[in-house]
Protein backbone atom coordinates (compact mmCIF):
# COMPACT_ATOMS: atom_id res chain seq x y z
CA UNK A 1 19.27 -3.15 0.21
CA UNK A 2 15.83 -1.53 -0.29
CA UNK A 3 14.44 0.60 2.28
CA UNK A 4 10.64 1.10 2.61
CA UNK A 5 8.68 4.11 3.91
CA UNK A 6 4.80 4.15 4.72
CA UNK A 7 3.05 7.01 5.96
CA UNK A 8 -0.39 8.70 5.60
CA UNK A 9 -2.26 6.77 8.21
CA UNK A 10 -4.72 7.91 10.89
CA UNK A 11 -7.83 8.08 11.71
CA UNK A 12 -10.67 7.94 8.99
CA UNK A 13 -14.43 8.67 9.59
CA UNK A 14 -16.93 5.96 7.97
CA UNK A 15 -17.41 6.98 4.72
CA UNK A 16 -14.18 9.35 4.06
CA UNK A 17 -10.71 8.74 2.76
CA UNK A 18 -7.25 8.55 3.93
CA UNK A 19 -3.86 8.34 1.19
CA UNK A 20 -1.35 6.31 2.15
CA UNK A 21 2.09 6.49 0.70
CA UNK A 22 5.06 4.30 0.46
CA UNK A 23 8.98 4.83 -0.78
CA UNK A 24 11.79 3.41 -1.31
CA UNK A 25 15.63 4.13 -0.89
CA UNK A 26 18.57 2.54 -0.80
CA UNK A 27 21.09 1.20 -3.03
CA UNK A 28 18.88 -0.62 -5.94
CA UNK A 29 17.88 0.21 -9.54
CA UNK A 30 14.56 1.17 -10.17
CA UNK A 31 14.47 -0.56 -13.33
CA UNK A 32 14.78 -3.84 -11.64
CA UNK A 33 11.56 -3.17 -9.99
CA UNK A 34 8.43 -5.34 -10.66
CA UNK A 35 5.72 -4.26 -8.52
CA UNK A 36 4.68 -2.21 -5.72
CA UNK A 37 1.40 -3.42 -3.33
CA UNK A 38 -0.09 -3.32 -0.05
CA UNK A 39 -1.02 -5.69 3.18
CA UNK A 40 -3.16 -5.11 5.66
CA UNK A 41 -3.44 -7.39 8.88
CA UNK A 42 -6.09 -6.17 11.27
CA UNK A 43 -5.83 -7.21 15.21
CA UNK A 44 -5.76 -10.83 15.41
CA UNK A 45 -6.24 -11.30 12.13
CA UNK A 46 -4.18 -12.59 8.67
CA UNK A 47 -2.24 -10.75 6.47
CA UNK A 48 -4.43 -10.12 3.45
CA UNK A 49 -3.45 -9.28 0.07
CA UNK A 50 -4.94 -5.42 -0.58
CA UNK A 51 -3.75 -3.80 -3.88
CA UNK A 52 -0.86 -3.94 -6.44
CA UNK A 53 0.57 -2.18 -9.37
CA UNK A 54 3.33 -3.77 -11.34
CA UNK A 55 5.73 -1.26 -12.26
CA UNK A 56 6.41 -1.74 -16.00
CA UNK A 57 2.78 -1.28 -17.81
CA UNK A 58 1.18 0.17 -14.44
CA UNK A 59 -1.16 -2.82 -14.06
CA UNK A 60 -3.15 -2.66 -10.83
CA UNK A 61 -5.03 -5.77 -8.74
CA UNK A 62 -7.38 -5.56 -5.67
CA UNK A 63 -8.84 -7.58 -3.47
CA UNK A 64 -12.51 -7.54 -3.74
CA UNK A 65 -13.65 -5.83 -0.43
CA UNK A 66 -11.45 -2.72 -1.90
CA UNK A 67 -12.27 -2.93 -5.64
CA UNK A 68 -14.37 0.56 -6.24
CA UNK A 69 -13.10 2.09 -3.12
CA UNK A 70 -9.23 1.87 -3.74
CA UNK A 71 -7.31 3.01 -5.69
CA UNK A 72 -3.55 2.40 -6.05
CA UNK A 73 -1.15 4.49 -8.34
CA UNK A 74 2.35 4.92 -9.13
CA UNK A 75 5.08 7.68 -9.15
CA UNK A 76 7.87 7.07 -11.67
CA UNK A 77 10.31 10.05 -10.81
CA UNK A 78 10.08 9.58 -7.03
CA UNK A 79 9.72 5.50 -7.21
CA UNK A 80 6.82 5.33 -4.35
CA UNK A 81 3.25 4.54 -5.13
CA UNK A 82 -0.10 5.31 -3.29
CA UNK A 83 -3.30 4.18 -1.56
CA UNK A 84 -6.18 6.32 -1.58
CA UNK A 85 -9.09 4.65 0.27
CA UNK A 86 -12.18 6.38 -0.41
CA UNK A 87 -15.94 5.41 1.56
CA UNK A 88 -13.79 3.92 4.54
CA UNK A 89 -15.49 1.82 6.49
CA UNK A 90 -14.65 0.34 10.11
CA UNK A 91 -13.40 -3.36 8.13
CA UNK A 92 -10.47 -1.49 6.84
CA UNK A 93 -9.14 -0.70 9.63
CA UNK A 94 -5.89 -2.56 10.14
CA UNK A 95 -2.05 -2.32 9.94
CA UNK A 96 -0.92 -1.76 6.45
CA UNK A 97 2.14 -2.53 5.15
CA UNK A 98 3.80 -1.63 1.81
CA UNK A 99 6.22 -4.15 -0.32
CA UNK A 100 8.50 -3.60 -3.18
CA UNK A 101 9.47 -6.49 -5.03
CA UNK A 102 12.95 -5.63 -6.56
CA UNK A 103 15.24 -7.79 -7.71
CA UNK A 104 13.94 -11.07 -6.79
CA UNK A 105 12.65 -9.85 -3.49
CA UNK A 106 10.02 -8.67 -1.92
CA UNK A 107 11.13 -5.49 0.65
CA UNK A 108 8.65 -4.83 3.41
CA UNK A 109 7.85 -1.41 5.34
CA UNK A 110 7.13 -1.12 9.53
CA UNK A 111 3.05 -0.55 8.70
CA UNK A 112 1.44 2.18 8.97
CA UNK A 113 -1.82 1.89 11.33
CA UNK A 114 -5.11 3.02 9.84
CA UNK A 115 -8.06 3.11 12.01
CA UNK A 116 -11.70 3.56 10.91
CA UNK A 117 -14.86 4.98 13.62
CA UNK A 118 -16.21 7.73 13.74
């Protein structure tokens, strides 16, 4: 069982940045990890594919609205990765959720909400 942690959202001015963070704990081994990403879903809205970093060789993916902007990265001792959104603007504002594929599955977090206005 894999527990997963997001936290580091708010409020964001157009323009600025926000980090978001996500962990994991529980009973797993790290080594058995694959990836670490994020989803967004903004009010009424899809879940959309965000960013990724697969955990061996640190590769990273983003969806193209984020590409230049975000930036995902990855912290081996403490197993979490992060989100910094730089030049926010008020289409990124949405629930975003954090996954950790481990194992064969793919381990969700609550969301954390990030809002965008100034």
């Amino acid at each position: 069982q894999v527990q997963v942690v997001e936290s580091g959202g708010g409020l964001g001015q157009p323009g600025g940045s926000l980090r978001l963070s996500c962990a994991a704990s529980g009973r797993f081994w790290t080594s058995d990890t694959v990836a670490i990403g994020w989803f967004r879903q903004a009010p009424g809205g899809e879940r959309q594919f965000v960013a990724e970093i697969t955990w061996e060789v640190g590769r990273t993916h983003y969806r193209d609205s984020v590409e230049g902007r975000f930036t995902i990265t990855k912290d081996d001792a403490n197993h979490a990765a992060y989100l910094l959104m730089n030049n926010l603007k008020p289409d990124d504002t949405a629930v975003y959720y954090c996954y950790i594929e481990n194992s064969g599955t793919r381990w969700w977090g609550q969301g954390t909400q990030v809002t965008v206005s100034s």
